[in-house]
Protein backbone atom coordinates (compact mmCIF):
# COMPACT_ATOMS: atom_id res chain seq x y z
CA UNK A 1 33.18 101.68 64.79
CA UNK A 2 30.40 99.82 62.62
CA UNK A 3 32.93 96.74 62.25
CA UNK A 4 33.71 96.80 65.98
CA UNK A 5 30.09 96.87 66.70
CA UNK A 6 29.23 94.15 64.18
CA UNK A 7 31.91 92.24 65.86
CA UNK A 8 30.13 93.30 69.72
CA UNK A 9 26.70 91.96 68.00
CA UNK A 10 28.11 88.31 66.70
CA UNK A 11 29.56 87.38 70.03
CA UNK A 12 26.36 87.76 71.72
CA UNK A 13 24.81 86.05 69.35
CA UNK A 14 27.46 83.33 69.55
CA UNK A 15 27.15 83.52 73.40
CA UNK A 16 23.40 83.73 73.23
CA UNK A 17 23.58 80.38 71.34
CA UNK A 18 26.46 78.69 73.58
CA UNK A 19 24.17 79.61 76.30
CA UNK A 20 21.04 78.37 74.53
CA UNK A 21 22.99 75.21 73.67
CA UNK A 22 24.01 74.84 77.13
CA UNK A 23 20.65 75.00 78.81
CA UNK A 24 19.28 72.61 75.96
CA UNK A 25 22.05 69.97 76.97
CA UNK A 26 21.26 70.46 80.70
CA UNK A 27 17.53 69.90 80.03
CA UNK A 28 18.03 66.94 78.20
CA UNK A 29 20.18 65.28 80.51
CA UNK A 30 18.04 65.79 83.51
CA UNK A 31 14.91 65.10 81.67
CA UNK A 32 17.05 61.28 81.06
CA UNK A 33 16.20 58.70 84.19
CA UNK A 34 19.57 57.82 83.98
CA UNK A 35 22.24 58.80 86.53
CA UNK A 36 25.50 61.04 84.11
CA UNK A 37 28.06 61.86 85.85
CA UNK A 38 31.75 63.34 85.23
CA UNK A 39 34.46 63.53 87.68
CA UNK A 40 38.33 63.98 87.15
CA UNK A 41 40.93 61.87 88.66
CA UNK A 42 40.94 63.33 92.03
CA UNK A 43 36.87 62.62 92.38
CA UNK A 44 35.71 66.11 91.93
CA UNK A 45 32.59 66.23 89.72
CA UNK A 46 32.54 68.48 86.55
CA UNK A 47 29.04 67.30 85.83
CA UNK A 48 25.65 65.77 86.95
CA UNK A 49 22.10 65.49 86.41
CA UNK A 50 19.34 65.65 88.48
CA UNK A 51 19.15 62.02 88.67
CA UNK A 52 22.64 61.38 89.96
CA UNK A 53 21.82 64.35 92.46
CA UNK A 54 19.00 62.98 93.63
CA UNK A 55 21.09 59.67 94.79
CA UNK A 56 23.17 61.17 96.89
CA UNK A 57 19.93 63.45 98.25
CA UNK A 58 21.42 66.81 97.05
CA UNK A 59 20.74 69.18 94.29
CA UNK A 60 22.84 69.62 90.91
CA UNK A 61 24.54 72.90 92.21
CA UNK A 62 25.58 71.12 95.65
CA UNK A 63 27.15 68.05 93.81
CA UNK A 64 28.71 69.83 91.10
CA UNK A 65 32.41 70.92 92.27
CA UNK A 66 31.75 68.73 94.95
CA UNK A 67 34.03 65.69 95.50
CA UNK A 68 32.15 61.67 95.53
CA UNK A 69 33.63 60.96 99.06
CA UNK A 70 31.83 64.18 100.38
CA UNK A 71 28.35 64.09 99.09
CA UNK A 72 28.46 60.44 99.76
CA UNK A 73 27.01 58.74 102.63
CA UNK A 74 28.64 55.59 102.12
CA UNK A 75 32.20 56.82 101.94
CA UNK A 76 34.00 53.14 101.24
CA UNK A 77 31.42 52.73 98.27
CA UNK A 78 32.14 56.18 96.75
CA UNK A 79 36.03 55.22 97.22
CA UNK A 80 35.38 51.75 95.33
CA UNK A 81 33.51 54.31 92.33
CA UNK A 82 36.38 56.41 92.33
CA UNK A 83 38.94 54.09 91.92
CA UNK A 84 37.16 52.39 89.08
CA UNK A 85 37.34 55.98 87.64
CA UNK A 86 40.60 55.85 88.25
CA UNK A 87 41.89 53.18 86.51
CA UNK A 88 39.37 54.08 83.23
CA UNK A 89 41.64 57.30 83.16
CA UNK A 90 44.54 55.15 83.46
CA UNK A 91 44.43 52.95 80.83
CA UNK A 92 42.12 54.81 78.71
CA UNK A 93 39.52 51.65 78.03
CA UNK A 94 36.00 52.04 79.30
CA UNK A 95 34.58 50.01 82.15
CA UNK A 96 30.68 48.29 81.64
CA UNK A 97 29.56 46.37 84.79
CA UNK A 98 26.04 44.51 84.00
CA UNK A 99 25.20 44.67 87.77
CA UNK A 100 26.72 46.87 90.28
CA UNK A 101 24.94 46.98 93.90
CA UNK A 102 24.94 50.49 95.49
CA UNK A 103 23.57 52.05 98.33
CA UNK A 104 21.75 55.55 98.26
CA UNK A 105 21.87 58.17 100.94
CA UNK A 106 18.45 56.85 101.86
CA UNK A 107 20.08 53.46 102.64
CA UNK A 108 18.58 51.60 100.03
CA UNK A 109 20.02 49.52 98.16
CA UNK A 110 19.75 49.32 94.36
CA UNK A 111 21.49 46.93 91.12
CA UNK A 112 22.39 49.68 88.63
CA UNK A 113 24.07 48.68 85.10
CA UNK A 114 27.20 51.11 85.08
CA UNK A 115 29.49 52.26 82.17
CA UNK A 116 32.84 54.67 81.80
CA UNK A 117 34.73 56.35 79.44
CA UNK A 118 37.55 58.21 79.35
CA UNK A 119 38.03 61.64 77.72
CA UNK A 120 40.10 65.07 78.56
CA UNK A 121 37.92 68.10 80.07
CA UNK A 122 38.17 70.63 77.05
CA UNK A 123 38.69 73.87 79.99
CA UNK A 124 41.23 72.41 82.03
CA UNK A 125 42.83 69.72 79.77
CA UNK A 126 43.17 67.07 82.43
CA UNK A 127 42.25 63.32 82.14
CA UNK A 128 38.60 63.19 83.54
CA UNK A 129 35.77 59.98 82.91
CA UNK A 130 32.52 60.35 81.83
CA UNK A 131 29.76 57.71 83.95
CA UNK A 132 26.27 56.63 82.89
CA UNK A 133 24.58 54.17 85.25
CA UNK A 134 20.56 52.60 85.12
CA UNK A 135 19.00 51.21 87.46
CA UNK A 136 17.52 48.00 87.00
CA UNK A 137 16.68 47.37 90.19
CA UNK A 138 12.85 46.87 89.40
CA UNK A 139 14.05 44.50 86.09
CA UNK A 140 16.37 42.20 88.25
CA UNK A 141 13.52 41.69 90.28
CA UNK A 142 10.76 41.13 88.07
CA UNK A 143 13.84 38.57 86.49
CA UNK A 144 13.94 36.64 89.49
CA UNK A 145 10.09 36.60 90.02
CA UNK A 146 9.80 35.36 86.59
CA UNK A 147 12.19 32.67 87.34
CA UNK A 148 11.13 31.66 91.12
CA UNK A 149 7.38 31.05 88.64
CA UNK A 150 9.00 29.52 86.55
CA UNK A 151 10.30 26.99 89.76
CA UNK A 152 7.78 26.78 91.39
CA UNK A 153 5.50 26.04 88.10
CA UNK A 154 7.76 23.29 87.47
CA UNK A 155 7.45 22.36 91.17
CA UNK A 156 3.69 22.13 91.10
CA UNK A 157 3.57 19.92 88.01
CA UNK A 158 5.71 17.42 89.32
CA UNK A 159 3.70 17.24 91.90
CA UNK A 160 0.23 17.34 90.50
CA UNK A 161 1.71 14.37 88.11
CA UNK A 162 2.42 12.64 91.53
CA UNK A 163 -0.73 13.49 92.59
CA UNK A 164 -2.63 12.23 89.50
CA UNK A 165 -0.34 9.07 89.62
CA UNK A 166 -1.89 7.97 93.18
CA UNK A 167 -5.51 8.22 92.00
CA UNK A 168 -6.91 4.65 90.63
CA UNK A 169 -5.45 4.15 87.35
CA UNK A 170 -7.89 1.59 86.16
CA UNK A 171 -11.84 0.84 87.13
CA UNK A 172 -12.34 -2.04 89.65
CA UNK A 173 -13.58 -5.35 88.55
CA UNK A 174 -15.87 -6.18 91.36
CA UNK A 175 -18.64 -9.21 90.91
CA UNK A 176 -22.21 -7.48 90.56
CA UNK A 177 -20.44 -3.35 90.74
CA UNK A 178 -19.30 -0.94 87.94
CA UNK A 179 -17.22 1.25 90.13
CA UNK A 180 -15.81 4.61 88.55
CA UNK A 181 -14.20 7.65 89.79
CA UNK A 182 -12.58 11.09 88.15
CA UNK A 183 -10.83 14.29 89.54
CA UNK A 184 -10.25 17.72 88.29
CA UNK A 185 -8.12 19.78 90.35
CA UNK A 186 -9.02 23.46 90.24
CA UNK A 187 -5.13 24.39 90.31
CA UNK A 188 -2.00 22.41 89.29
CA UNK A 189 -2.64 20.79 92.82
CA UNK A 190 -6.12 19.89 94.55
CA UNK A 191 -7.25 19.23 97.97
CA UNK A 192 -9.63 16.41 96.84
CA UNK A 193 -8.89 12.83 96.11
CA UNK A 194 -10.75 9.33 95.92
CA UNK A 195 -9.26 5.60 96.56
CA UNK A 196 -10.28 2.28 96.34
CA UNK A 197 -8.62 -1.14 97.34
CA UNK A 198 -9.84 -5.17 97.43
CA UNK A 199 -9.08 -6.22 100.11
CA UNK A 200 -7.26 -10.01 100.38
CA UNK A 201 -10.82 -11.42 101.95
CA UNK A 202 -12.89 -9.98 98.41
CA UNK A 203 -14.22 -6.66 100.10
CA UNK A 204 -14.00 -3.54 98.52
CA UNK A 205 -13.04 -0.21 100.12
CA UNK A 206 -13.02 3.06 98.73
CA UNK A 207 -12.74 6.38 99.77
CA UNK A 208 -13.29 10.26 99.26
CA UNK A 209 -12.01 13.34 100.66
CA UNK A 210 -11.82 17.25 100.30
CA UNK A 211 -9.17 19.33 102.30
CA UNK A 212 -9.76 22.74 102.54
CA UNK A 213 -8.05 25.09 100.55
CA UNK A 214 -6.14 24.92 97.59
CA UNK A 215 -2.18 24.68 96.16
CA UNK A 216 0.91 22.36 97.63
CA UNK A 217 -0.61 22.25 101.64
CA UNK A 218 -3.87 20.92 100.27
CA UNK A 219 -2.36 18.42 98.12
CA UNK A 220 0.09 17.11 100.86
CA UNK A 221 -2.53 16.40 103.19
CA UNK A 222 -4.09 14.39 100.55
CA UNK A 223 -1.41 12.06 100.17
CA UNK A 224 -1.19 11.58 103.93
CA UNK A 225 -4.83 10.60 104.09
CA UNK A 226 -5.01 8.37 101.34
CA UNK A 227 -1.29 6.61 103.03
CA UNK A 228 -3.24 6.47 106.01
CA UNK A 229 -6.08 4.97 104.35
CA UNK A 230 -4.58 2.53 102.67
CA UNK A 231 -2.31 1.48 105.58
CA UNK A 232 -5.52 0.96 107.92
CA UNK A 233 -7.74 -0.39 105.21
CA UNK A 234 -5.10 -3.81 104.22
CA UNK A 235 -4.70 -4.55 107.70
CA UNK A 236 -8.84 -5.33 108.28
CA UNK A 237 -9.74 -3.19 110.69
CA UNK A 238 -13.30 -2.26 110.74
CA UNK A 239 -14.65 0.98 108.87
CA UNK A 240 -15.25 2.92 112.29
CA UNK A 241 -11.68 1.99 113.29
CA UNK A 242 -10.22 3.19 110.25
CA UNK A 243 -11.66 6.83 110.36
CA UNK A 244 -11.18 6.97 113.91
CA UNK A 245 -7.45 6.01 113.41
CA UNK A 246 -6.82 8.22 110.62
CA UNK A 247 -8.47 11.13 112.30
CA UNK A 248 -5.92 10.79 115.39
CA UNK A 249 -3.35 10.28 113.41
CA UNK A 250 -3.50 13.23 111.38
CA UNK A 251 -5.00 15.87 114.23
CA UNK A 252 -1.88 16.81 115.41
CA UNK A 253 -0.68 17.65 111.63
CA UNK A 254 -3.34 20.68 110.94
CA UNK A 255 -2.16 23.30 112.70
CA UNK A 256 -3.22 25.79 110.20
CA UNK A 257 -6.87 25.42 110.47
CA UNK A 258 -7.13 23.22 107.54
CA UNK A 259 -9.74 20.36 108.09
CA UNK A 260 -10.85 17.08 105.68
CA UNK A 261 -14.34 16.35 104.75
CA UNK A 262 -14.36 12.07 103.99
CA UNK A 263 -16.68 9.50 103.55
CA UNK A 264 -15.58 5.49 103.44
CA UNK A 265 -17.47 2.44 102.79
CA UNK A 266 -16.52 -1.30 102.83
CA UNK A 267 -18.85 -3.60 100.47
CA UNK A 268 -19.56 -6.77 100.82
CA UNK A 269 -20.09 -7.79 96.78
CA UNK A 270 -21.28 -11.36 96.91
CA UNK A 271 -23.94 -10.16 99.70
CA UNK A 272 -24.32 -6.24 97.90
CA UNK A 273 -24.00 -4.91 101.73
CA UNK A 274 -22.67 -1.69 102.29
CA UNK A 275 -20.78 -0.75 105.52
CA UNK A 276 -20.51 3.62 105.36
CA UNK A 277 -19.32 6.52 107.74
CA UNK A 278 -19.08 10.06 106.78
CA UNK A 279 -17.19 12.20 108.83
CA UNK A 280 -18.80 16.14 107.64
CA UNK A 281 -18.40 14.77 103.80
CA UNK A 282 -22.64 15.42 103.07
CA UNK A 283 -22.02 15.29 99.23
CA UNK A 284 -23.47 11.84 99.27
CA UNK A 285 -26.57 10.47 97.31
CA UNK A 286 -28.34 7.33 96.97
CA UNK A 287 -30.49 6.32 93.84
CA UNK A 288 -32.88 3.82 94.60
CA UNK A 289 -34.12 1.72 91.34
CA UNK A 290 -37.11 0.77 92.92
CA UNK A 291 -38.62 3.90 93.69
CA UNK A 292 -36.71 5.98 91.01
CA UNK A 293 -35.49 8.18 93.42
CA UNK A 294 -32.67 9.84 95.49
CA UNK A 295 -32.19 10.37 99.10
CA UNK A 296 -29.27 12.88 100.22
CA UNK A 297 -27.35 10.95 103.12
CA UNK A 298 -25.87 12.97 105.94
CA UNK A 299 -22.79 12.83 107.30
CA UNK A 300 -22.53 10.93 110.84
CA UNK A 301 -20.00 13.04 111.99
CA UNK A 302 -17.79 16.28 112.31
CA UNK A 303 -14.86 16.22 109.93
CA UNK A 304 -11.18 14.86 110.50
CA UNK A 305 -8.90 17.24 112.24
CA UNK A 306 -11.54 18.67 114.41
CA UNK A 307 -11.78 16.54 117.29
CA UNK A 308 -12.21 13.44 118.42
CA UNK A 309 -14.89 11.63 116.08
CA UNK A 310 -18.25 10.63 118.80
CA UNK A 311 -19.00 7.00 118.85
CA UNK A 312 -21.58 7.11 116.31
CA UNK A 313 -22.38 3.86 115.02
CA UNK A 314 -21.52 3.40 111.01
CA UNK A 315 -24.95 3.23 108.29
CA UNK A 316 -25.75 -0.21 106.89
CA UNK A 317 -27.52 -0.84 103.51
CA UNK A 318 -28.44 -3.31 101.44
CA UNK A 319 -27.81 -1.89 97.42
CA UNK A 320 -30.88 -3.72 95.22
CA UNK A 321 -29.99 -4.31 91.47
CA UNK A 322 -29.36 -0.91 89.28
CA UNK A 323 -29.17 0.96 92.66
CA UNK A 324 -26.28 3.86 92.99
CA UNK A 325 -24.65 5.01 95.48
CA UNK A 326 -23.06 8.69 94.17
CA UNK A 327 -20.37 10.91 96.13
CA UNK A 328 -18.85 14.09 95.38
CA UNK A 329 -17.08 16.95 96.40
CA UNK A 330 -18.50 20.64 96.44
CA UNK A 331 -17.23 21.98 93.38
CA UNK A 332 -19.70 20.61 91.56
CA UNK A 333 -22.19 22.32 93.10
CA UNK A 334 -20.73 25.99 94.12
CA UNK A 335 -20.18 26.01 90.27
CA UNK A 336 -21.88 29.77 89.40
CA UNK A 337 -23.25 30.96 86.40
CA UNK A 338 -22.51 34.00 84.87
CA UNK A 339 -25.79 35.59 87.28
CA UNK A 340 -23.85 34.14 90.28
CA UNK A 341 -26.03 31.55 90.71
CA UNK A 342 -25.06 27.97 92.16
CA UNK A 343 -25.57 24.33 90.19
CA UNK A 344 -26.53 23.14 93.77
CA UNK A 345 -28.06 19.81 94.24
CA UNK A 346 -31.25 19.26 92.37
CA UNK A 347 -29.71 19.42 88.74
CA UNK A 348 -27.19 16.79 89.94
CA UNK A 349 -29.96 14.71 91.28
CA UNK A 350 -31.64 15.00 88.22
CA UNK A 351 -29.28 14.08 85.79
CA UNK A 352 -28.21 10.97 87.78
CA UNK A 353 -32.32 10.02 87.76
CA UNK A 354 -32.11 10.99 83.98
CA UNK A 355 -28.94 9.05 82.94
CA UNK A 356 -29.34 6.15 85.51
CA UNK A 357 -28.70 2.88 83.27
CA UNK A 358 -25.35 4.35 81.84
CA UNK A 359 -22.06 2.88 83.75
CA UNK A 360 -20.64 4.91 86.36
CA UNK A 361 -18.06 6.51 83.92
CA UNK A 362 -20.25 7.71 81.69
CA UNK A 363 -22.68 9.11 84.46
CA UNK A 364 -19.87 11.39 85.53
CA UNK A 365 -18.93 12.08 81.71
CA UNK A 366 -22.39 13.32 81.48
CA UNK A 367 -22.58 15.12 84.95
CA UNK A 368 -19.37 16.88 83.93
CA UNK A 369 -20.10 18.05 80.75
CA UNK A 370 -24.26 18.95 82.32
CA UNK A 371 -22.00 21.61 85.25
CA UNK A 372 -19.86 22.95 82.40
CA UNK A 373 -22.12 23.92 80.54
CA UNK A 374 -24.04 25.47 83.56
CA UNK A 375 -21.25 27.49 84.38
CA UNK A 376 -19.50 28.31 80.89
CA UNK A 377 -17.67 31.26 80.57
CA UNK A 378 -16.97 31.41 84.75
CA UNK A 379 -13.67 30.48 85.89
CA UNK A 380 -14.09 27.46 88.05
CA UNK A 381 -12.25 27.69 91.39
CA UNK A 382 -12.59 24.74 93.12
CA UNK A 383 -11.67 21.24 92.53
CA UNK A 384 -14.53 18.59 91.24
CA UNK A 385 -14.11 14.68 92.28
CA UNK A 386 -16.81 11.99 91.86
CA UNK A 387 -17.51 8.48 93.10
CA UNK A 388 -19.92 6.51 91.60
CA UNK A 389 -20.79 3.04 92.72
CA UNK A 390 -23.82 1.08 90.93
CA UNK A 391 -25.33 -2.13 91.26
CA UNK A 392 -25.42 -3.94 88.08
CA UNK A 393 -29.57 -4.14 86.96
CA UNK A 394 -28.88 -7.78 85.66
């Protein structure tokens, strides 16, 4: 009776443990994100977690002992699945597809990495397959995110070398001017650009512009205005008629609100006459030697692509030796600090009266490295261009 009962007491505890081991395994594999699976030949499944429940919107008790095509929504999917199953039984080689697409009960659809193997179900001895699929939905995407960047970072280069290519490669050599310019796109692409060109009778036109916004729309518009510029500019037409022109001619090409600050002059070197029009562009300053100091012109008109430009007439000036005339765009002064506080205008104006006698280039060098410093450690976030025109003092 002692033996029997000794006997009695192991096999509970081996049951006890069987049990144990049994709830252990099932917590483990539901704890896994994973979708497990087991199902024999004719598509009835011996095992699942919660995961794999969860796809088809049931619960581990409904799905086990069910059969694929029944707890499946999508019935020709679940038929593909089983005959994959199928054929791992077959032929007894596992199955590992990198990228399946499947849809849920919930319609969605997902990319799951799927793998089978074949084994025999210890209880009934019959060929079954044993599945273990992750989805990688979230990693395919963030994979083809990466690599649409990647594209369009590639994209954006070529065209900001495009874009850097149509600026003036060289300084102009006109009689009694040192002419410079520079641009520093906030992006890869900028909505800012400056031009020049001699024309065949010895004048000298030039240019500046800032399109709103930033990135590839910005940049386009750009390269229209400085075509259009360019185009008007060689054939002689007067300054007035060139803005006028290139205004109508681009109008119709804004349709999303975007419009062009620009200011254009025409100089007369042997005379040192100045024929200007600014169309909204008020970043403009003149430096008079004389007097030592600096007006702020303003613009004569709305900017391009708002309407038609009024008839107002274009300024006329006569530069005197060591004069400067001085254009910019706005980033130079919406530049913060760290407080949140603007460059603005008089610390420009200041360092052009300080650093007058240098040459244009270096009166920008100095500007440039004068706003940096103003705003170190604050990202920058819009573009900075700069036109400098001087009279030569001698």
């Amino acid at each position: 009776m002692t033996s029997s009962n000794t006997k009695i007491t192991e096999l509970k505890k081996l049951l006890a443990k069987a049990k144990h081991n049994e709830q252990r395994f099932r917590q483990i594999i539901d704890l896994m994100p994973n979708y497990i699976y087991a199902n024999d030949e004719n598509g009835k499944v011996i095992l699942a977690n919660k995961a794999t429940a969860q796809l088809y919107q049931c619960t581990v008790d409904e799905i086990e002992g069910s059969y694929l095509v029944d707890v499946s929504k999508h019935k020709e999917q679940s038929q593909h699945l089983l005959e994959i199953n199928q054929q791992v039984m077959k032929t007894g080689k596992p199955v590992h597809i990198k990228h399946m697409p499947v849809l849920n009960n919930q319609d969605e659809m997902r990319i799951i990495e799927f793998s089978c193997i074949p084994y025999f179900d210890i209880e009934t001895g019959r060929p079954t397959v044993f599945g273990m699929a992750t989805d990688i939905t979230e990693d395919i995407e963030t994979e083809e995110a990466l690599n649409e960047k990647h594209y369009l970072d590639k994209e954006l280069n070529i065209a900001r070398k495009i874009q850097q290519q149509l600026m003036p490669k060289d300084d102009p050599d006109i009689n009694n001017f040192d002419i410079a310019g520079w641009s520093l796109a906030a992006n890869q692409t900028g909505g800012d650009y400056y031009d020049w060109l001699v024309l065949p009778d010895g004048k000298f036109v030039f240019s500046i512009a800032d399109v709103t916004g930033h990135g590839v729309g910005p940049a386009i518009i750009v390269a229209i205005c400085r075509s259009y510029f360019r185009a008007l500019a060689i054939s002689g037409q007067p300054l007035k008629s060139i803005v006028n022109n290139i205004n109508e001619m681009i109008l119709p090409d804004l349709t999303d609100g975007r419009i062009i600050t620009t200011a254009m002059g025409m100089i007369e070197p042997e005379q040192c006459k100045l024929d200007f029009f600014s169309a909204g562009h008020g970043s403009i300053f003149y430096y008079s030697a004389k007097s030592r100091s600096i007006q702020q012109w303003q613009a004569h008109d709305v900017p391009v692509g708002i309407t038609e430009l009024a008839a107002e007439p274009t300024k006329q000036h006569q530069f005197e030796k060591g004069d400067i005339l001085a254009l910019f765009t706005d980033g130079f002064f919406e530049w913060e600090n760290q407080n949140g506080e603007q460059y603005g205008t008089d610390r420009l104006c200041q360092i052009i009266v300080n650093y007058h006698e240098l040459h244009p280039k270096k009166l920008i060098q100095q500007l440039y490295a004068n706003v940096q410093e103003y705003g170190r450690g604050v990202q920058r976030s819009d573009d900075l261009t700069a036109l400098i025109i001087k009279r030569e003092a001698n």
